[in-house]
PDB file of N, CA and C in Angstrom:
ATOM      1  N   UNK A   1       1.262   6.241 -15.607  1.00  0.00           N
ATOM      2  CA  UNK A   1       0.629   6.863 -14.467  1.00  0.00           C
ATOM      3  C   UNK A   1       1.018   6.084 -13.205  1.00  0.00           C
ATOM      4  N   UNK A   2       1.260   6.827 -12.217  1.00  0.00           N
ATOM      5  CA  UNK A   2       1.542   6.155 -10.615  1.00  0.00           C
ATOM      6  C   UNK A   2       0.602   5.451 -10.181  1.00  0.00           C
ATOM      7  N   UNK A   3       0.866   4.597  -9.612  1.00  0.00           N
ATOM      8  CA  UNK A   3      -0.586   3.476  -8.423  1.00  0.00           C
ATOM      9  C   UNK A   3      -1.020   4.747  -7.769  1.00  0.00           C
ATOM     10  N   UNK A   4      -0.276   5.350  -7.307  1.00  0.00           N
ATOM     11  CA  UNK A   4      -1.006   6.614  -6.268  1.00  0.00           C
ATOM     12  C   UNK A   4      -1.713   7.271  -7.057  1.00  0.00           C
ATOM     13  N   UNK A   5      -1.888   7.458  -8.541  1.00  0.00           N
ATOM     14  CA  UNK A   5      -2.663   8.746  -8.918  1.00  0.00           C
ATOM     15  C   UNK A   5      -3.577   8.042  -9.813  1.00  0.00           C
ATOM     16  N   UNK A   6      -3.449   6.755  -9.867  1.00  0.00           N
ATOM     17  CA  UNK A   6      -4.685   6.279 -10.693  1.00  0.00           C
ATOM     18  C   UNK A   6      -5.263   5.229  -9.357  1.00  0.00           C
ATOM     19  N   UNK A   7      -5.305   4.858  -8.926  1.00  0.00           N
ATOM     20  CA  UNK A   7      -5.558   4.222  -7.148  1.00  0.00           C
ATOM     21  C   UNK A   7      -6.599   5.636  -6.871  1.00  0.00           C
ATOM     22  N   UNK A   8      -5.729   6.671  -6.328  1.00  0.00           N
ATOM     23  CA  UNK A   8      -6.513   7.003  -5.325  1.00  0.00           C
ATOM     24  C   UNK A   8      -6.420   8.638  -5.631  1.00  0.00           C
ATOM     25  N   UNK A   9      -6.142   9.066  -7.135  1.00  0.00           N
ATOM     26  CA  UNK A   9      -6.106  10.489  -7.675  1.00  0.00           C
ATOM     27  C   UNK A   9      -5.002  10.991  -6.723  1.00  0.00           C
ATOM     28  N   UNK A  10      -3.987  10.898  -6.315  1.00  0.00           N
ATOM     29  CA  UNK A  10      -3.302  11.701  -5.907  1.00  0.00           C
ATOM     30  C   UNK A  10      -1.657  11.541  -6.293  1.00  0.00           C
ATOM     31  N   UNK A  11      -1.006  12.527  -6.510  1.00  0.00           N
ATOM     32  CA  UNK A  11       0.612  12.654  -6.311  1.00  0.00           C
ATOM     33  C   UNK A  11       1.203  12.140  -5.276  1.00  0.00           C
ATOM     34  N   UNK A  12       2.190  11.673  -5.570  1.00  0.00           N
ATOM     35  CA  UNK A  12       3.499  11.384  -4.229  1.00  0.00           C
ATOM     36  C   UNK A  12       3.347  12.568  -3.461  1.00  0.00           C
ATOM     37  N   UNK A  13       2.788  12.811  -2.207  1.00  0.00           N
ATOM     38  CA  UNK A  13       3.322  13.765  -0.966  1.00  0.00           C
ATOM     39  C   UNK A  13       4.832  13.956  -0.423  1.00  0.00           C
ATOM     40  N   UNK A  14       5.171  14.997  -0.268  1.00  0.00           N
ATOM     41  CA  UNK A  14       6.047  15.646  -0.310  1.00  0.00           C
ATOM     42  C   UNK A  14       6.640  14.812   1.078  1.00  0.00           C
ATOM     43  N   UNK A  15       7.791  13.805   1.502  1.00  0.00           N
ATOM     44  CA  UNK A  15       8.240  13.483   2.928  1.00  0.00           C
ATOM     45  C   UNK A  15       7.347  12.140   2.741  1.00  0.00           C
ATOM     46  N   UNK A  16       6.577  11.566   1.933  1.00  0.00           N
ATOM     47  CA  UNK A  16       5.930  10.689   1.538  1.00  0.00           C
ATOM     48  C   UNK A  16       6.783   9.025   1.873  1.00  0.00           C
ATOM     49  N   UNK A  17       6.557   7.978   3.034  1.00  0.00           N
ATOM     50  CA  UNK A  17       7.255   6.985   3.301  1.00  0.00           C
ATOM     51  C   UNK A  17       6.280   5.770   3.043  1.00  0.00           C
ATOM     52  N   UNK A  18       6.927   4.784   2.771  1.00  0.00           N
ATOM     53  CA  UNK A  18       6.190   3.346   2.699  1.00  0.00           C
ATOM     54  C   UNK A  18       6.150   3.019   4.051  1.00  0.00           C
ATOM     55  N   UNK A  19       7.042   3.261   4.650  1.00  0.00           N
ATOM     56  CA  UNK A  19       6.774   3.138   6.110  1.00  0.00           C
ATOM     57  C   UNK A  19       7.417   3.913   7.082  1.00  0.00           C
ATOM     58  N   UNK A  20       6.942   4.947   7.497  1.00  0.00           N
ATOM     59  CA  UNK A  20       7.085   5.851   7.995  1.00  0.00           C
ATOM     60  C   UNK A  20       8.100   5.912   9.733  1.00  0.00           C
ATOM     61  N   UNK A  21       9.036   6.237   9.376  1.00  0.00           N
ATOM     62  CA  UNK A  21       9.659   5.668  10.721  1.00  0.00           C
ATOM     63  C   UNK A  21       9.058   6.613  11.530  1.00  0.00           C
ATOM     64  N   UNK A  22       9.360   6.355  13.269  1.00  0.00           N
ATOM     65  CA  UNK A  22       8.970   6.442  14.752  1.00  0.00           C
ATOM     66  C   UNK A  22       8.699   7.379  15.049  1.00  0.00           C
ATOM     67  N   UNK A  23       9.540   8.675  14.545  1.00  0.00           N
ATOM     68  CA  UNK A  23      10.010  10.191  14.314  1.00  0.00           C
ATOM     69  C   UNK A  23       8.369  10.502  13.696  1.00  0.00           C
ATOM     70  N   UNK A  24       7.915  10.082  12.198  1.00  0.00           N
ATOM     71  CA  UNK A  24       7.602  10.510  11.851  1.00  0.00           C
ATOM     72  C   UNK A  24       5.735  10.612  12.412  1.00  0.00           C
ATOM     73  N   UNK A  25       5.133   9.228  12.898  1.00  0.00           N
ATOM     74  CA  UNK A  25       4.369   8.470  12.811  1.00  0.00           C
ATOM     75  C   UNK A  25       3.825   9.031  14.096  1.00  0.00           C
ATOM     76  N   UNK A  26       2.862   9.652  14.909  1.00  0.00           N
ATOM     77  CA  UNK A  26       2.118  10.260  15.908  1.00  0.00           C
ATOM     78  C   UNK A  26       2.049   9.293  16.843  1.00  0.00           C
ATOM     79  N   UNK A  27       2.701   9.730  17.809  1.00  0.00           N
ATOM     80  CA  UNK A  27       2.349   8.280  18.562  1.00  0.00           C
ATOM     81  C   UNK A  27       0.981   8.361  19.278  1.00  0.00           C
ATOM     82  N   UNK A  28      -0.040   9.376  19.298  1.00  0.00           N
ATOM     83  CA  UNK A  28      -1.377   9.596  19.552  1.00  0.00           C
ATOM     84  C   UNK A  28      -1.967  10.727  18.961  1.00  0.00           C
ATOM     85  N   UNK A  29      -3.427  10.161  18.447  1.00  0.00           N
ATOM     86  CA  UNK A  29      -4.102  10.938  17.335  1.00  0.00           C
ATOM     87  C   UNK A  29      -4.914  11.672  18.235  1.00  0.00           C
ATOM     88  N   UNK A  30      -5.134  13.140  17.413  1.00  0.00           N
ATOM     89  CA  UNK A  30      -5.584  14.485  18.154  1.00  0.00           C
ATOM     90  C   UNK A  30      -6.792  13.679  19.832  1.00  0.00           C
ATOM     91  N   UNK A  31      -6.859  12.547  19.437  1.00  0.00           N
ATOM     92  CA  UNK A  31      -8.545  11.929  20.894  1.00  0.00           C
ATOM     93  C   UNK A  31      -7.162  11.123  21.431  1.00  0.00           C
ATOM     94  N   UNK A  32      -5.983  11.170  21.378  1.00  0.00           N
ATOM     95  CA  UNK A  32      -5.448  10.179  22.515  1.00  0.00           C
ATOM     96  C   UNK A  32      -5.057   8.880  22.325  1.00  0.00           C
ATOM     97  N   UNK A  33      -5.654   8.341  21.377  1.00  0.00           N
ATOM     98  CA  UNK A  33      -5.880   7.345  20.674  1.00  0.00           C
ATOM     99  C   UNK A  33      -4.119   7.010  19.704  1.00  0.00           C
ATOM    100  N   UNK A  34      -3.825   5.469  19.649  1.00  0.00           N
ATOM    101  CA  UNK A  34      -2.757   4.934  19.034  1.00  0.00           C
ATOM    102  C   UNK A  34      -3.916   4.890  17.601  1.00  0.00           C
ATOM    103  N   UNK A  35      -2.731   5.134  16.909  1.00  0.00           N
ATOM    104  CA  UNK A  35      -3.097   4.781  15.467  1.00  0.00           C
ATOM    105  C   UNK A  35      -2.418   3.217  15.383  1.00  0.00           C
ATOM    106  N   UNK A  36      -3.344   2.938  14.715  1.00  0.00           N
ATOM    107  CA  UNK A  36      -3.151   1.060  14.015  1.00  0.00           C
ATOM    108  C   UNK A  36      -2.069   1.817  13.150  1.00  0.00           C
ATOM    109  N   UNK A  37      -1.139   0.518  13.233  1.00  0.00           N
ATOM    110  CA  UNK A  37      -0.335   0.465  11.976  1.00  0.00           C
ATOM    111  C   UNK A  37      -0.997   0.907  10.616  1.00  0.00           C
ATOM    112  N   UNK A  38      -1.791  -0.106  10.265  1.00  0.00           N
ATOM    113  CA  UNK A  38      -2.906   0.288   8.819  1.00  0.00           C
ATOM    114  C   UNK A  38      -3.727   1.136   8.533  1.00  0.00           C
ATOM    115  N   UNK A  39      -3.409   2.060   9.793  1.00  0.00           N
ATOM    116  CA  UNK A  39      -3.941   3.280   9.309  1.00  0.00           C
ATOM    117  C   UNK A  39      -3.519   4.188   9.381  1.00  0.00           C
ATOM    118  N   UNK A  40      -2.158   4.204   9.275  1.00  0.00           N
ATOM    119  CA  UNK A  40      -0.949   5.179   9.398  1.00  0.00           C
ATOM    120  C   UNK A  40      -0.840   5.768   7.870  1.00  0.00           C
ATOM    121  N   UNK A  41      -0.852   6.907   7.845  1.00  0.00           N
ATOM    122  CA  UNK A  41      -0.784   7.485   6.363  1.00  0.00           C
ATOM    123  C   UNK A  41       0.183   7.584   5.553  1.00  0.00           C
ATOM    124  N   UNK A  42       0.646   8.412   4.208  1.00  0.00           N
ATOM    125  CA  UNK A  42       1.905   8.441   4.099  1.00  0.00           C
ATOM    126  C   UNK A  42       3.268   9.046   4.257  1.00  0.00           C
ATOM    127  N   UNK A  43       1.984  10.118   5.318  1.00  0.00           N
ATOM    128  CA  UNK A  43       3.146  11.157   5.812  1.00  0.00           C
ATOM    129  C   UNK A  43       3.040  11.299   7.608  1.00  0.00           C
ATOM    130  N   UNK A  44       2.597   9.543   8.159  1.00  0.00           N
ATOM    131  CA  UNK A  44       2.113   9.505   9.530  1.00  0.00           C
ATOM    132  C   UNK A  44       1.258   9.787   9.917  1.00  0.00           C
ATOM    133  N   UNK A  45       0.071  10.343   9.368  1.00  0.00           N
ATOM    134  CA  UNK A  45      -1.088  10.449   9.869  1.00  0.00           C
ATOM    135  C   UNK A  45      -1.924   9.733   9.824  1.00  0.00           C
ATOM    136  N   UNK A  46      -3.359   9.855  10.435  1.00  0.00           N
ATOM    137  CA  UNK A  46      -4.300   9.156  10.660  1.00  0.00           C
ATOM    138  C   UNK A  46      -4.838   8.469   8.750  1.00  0.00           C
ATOM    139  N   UNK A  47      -5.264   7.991   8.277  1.00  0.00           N
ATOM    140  CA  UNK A  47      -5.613   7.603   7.101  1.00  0.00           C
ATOM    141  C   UNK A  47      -6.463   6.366   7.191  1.00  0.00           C
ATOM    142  N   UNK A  48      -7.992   6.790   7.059  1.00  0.00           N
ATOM    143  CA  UNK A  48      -8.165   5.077   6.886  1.00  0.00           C
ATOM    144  C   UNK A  48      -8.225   4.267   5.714  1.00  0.00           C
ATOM    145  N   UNK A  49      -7.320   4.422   4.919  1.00  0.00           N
ATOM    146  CA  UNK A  49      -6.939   3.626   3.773  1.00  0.00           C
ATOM    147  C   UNK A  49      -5.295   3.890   3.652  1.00  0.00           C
ATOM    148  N   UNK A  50      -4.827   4.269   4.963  1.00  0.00           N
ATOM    149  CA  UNK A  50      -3.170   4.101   4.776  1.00  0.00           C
ATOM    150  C   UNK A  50      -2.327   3.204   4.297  1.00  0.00           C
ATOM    151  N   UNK A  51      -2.727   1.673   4.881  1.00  0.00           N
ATOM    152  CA  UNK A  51      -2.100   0.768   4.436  1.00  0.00           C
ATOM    153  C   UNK A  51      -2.000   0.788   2.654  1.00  0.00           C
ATOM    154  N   UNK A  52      -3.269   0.689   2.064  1.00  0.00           N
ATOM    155  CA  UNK A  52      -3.447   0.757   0.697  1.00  0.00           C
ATOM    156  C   UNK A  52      -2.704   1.457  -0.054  1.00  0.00           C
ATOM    157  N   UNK A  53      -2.680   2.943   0.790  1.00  0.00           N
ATOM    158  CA  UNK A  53      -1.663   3.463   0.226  1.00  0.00           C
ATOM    159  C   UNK A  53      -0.127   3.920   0.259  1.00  0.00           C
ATOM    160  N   UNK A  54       0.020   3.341   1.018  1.00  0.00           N
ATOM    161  CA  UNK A  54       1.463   2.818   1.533  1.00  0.00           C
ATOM    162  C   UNK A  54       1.500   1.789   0.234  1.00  0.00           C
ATOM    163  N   UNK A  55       0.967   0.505   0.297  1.00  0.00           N
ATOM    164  CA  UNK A  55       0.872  -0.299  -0.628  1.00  0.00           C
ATOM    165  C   UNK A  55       1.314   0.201  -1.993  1.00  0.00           C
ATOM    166  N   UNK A  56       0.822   1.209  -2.277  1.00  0.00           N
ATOM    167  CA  UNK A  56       0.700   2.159  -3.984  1.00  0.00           C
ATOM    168  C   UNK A  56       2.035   2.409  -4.019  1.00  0.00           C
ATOM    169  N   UNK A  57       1.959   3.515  -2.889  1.00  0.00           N
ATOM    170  CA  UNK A  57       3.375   3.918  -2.630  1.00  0.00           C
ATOM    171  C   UNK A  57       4.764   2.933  -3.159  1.00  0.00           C
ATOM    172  N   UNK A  58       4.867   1.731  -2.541  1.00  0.00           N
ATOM    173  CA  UNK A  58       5.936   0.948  -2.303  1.00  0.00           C
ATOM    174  C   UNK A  58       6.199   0.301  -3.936  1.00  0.00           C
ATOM    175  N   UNK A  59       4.722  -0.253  -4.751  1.00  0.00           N
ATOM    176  CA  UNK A  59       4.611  -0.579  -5.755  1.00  0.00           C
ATOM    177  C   UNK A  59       5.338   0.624  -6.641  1.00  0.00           C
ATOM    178  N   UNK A  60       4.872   2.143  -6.589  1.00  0.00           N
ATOM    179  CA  UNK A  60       5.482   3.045  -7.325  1.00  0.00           C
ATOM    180  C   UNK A  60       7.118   3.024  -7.156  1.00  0.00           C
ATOM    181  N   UNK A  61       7.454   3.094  -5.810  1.00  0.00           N
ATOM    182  CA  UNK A  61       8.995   3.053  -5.965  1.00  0.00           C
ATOM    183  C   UNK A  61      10.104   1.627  -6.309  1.00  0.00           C
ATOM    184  N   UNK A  62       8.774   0.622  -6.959  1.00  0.00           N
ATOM    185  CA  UNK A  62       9.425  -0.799  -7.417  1.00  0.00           C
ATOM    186  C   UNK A  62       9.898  -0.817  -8.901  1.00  0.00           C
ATOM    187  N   UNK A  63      10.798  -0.384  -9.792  1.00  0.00           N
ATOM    188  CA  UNK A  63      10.521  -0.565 -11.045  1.00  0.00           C
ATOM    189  C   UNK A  63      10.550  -1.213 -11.595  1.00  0.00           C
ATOM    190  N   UNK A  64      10.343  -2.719 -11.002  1.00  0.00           N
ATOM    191  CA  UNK A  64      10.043  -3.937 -11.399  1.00  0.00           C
ATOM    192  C   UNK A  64       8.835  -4.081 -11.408  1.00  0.00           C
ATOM    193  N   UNK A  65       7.561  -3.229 -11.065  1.00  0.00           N
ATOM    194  CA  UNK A  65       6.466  -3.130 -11.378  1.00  0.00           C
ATOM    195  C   UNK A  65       5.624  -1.809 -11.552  1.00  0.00           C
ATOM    196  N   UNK A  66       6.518  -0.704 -11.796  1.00  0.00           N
ATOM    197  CA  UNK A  66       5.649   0.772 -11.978  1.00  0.00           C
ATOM    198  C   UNK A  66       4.722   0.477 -13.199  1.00  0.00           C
ATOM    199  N   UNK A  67       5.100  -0.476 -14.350  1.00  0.00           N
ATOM    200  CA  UNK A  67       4.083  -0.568 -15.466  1.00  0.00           C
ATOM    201  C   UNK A  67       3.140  -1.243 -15.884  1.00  0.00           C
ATOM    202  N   UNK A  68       2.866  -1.836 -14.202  1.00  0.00           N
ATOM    203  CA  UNK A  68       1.419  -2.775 -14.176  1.00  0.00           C
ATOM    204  C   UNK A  68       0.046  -1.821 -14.064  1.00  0.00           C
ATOM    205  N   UNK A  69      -0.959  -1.646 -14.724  1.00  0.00           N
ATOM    206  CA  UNK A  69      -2.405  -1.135 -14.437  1.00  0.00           C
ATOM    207  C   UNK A  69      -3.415  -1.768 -14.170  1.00  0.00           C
ATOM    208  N   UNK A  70      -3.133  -2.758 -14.495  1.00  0.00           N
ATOM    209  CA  UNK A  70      -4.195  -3.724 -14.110  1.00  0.00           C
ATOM    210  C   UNK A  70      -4.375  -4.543 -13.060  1.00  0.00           C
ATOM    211  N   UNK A  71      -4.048  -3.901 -12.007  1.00  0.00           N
ATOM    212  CA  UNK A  71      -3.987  -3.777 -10.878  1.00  0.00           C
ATOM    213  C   UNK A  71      -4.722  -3.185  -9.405  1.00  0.00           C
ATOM    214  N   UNK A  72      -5.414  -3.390  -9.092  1.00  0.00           N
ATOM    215  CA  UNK A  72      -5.683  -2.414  -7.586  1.00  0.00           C
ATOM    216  C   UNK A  72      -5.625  -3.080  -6.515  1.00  0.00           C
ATOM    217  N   UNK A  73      -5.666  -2.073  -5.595  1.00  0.00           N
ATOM    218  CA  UNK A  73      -4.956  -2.569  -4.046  1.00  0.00           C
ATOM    219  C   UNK A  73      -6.045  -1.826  -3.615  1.00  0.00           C
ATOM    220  N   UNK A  74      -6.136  -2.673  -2.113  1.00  0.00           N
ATOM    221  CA  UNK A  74      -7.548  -2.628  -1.079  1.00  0.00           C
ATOM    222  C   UNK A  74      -7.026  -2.990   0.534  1.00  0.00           C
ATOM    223  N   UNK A  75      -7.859  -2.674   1.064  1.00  0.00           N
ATOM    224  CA  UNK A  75      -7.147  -3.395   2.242  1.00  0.00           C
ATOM    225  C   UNK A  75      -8.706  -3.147   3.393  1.00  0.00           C
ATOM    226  N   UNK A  76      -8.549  -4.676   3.839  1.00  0.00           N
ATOM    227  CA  UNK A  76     -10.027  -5.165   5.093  1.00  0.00           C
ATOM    228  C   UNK A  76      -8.749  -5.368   5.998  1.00  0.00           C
ATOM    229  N   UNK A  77      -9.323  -4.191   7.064  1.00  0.00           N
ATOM    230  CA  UNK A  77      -8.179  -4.094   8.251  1.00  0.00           C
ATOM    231  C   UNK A  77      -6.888  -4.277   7.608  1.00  0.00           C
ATOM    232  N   UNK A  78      -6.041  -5.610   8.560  1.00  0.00           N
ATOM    233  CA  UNK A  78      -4.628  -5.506   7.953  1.00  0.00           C
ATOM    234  C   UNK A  78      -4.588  -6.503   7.151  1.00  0.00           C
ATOM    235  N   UNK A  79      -5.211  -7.022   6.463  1.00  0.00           N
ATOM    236  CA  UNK A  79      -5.521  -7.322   5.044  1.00  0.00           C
ATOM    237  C   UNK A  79      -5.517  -6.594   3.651  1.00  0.00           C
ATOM    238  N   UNK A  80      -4.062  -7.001   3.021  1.00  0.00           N
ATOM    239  CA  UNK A  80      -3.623  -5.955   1.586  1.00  0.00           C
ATOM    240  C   UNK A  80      -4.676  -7.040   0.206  1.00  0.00           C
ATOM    241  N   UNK A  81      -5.663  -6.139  -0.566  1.00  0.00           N
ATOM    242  CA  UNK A  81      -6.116  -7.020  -1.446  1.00  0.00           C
ATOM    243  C   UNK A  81      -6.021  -6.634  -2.433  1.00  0.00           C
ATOM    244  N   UNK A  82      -5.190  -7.910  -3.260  1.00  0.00           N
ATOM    245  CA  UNK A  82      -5.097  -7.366  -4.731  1.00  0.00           C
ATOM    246  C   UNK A  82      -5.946  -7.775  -5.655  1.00  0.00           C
ATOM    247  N   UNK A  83      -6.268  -6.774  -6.792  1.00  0.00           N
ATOM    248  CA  UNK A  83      -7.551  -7.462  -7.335  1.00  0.00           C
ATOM    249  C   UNK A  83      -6.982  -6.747  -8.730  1.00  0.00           C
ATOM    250  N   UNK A  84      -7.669  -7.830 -10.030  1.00  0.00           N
ATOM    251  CA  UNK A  84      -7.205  -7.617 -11.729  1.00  0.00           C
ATOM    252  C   UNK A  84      -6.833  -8.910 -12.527  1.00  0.00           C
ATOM    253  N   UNK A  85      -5.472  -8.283 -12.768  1.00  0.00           N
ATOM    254  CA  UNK A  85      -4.903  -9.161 -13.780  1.00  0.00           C
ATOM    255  C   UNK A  85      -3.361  -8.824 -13.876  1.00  0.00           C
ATOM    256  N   UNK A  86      -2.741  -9.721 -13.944  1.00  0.00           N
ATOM    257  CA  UNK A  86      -0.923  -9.512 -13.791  1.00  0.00           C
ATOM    258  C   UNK A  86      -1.056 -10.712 -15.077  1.00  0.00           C
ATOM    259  N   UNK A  87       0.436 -10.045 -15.895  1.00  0.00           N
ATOM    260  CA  UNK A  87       1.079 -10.795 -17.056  1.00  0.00           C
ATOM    261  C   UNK A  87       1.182 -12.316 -16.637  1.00  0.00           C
ATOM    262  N   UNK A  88       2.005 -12.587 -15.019  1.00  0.00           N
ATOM    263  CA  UNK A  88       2.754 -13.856 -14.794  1.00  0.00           C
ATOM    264  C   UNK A  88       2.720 -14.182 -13.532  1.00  0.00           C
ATOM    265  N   UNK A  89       2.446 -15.508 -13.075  1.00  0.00           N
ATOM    266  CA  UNK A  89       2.960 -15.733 -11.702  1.00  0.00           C
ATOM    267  C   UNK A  89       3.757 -14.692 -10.782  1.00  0.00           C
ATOM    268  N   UNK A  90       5.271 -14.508 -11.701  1.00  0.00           N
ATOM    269  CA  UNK A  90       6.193 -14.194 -11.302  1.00  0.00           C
ATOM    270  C   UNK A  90       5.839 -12.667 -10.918  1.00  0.00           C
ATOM    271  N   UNK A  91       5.008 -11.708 -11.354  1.00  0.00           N
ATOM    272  CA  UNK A  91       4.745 -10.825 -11.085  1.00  0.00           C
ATOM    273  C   UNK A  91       3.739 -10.654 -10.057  1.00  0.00           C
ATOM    274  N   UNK A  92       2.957 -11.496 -10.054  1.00  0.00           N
ATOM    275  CA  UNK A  92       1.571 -11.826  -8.379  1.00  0.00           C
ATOM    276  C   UNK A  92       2.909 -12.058  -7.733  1.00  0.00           C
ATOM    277  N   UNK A  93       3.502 -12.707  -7.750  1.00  0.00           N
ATOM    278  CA  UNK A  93       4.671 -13.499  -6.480  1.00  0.00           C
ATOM    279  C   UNK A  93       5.107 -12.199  -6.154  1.00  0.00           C
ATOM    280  N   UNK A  94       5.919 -11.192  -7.200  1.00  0.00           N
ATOM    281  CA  UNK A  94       6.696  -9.827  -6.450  1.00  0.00           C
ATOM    282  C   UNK A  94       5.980  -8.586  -6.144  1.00  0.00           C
ATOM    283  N   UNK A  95       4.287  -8.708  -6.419  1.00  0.00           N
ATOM    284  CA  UNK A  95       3.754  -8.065  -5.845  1.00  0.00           C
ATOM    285  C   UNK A  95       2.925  -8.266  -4.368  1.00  0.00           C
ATOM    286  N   UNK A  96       2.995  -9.425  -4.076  1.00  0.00           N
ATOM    287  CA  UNK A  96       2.590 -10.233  -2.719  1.00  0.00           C
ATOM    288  C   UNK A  96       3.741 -10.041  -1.714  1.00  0.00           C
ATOM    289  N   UNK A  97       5.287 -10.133  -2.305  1.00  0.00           N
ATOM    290  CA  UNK A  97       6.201  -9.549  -1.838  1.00  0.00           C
ATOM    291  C   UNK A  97       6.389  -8.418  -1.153  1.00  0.00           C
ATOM    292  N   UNK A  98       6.154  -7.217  -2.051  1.00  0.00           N
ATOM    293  CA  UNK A  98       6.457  -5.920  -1.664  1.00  0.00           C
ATOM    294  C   UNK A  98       5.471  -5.422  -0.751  1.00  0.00           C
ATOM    295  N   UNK A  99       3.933  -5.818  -1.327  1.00  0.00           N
ATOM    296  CA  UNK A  99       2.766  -5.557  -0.285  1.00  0.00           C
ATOM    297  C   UNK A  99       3.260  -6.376   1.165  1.00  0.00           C
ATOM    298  N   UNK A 100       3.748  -7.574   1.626  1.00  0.00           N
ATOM    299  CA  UNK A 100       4.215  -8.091   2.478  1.00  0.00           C
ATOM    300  C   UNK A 100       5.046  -7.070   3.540  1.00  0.00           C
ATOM    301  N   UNK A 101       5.895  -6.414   2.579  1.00  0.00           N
ATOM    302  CA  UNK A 101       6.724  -5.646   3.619  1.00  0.00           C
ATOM    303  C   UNK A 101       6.391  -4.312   3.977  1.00  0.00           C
ATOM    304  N   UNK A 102       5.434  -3.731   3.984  1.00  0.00           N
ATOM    305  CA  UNK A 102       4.889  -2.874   4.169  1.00  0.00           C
ATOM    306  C   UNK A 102       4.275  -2.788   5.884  1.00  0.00           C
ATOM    307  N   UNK A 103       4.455  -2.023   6.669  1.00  0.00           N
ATOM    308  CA  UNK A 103       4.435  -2.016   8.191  1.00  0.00           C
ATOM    309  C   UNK A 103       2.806  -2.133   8.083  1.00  0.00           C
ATOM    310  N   UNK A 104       2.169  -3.345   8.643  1.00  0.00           N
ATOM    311  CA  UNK A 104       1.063  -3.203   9.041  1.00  0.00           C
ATOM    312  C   UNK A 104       0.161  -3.933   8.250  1.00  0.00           C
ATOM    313  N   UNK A 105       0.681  -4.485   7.509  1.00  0.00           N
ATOM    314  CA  UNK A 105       0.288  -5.343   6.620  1.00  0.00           C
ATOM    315  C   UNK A 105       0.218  -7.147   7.255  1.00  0.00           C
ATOM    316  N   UNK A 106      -0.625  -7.693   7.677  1.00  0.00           N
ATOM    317  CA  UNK A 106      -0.622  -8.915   8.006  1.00  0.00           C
ATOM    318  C   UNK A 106      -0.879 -10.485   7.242  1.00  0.00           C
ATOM    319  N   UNK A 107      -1.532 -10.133   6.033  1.00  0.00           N
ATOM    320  CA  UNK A 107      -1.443 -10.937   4.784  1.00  0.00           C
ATOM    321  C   UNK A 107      -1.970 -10.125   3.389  1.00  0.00           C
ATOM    322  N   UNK A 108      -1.653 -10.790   3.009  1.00  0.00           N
ATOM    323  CA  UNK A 108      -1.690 -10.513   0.909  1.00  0.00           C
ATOM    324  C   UNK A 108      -3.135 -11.443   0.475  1.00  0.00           C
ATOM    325  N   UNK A 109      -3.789 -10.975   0.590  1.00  0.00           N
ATOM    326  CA  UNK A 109      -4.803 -11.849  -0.517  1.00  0.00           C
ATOM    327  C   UNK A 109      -4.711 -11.643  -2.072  1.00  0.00           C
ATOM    328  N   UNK A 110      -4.940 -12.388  -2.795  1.00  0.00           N
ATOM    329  CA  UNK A 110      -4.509 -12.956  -4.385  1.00  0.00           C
ATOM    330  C   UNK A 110      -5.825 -13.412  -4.897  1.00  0.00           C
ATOM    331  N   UNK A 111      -6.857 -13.907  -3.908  1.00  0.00           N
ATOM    332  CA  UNK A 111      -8.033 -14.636  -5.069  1.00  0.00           C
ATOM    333  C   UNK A 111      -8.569 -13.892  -6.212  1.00  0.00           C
ATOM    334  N   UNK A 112      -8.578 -12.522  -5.847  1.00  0.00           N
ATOM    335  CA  UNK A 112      -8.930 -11.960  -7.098  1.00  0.00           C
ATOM    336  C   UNK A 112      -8.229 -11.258  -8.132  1.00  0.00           C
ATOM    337  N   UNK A 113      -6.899 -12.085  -8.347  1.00  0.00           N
ATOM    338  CA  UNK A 113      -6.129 -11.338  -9.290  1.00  0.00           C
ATOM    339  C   UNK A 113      -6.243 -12.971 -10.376  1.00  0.00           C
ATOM    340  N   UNK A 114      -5.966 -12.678 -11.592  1.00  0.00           N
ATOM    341  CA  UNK A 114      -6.155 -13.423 -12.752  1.00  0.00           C
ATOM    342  C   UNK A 114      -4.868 -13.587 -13.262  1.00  0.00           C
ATOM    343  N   UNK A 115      -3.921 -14.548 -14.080  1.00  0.00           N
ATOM    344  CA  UNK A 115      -2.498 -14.706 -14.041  1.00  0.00           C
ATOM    345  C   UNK A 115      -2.651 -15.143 -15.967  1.00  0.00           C
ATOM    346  N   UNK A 116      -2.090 -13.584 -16.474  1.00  0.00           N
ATOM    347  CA  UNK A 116      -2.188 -14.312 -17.977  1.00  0.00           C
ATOM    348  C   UNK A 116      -2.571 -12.856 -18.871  1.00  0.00           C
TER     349      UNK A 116
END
């Protein structure tokens, strides 16, 4: 099963970006208003859990980690939080990674993931 559809019940959206280039991304929401990075959706819209799922997103198109579940992603403002259990270091390390590069993302928290 996808991070996106066990995360947050939904399918990959159709035009669906981890980070949505300039083109795509509103540069003001229906009140006028800039959208935060982290709350940019996955198809540029307003979302207030965009980042998170951007996050899902990026994890799904990693297949160095599509077969982790024990896993979830959160996000306090631009704060990505991972919370569970990963096999190995090495797998917290390339998932702190990928959440890293995600537009809008300003740190990775880890305290609540378990290694083992």
């Amino acid at each position: 099963m996808s991070w996106l559809k066990r995360l947050f019940g939904q399918e990959k959206p159709a035009n669906a970006e981890v980070n949505p280039t300039a083109t795509l991304v509103p540069e003001t929401s229906s009140e006028g208003e800039t959208i935060a990075p982290e709350r940019v959706g996955l198809n540029g819209e307003y979302d207030q859990s965009g980042l998170a799922k951007r996050v899902a997103l990026a994890f799904d198109e990693d297949s160095r980690v599509t077969d982790i579940e024990t896993v979830y992603v959160a996000q306090l403002g631009t704060t990505v939080v991972l919370k569970g259990q990963v096999p190995s270091q090495d797998i917290l390390g390339l998932l702190v990674e990928i959440a890293s590069g995600v537009n809008g993302a300003s740190d990775v928290t880890t305290d609540q993931v378990t290694v083992g």
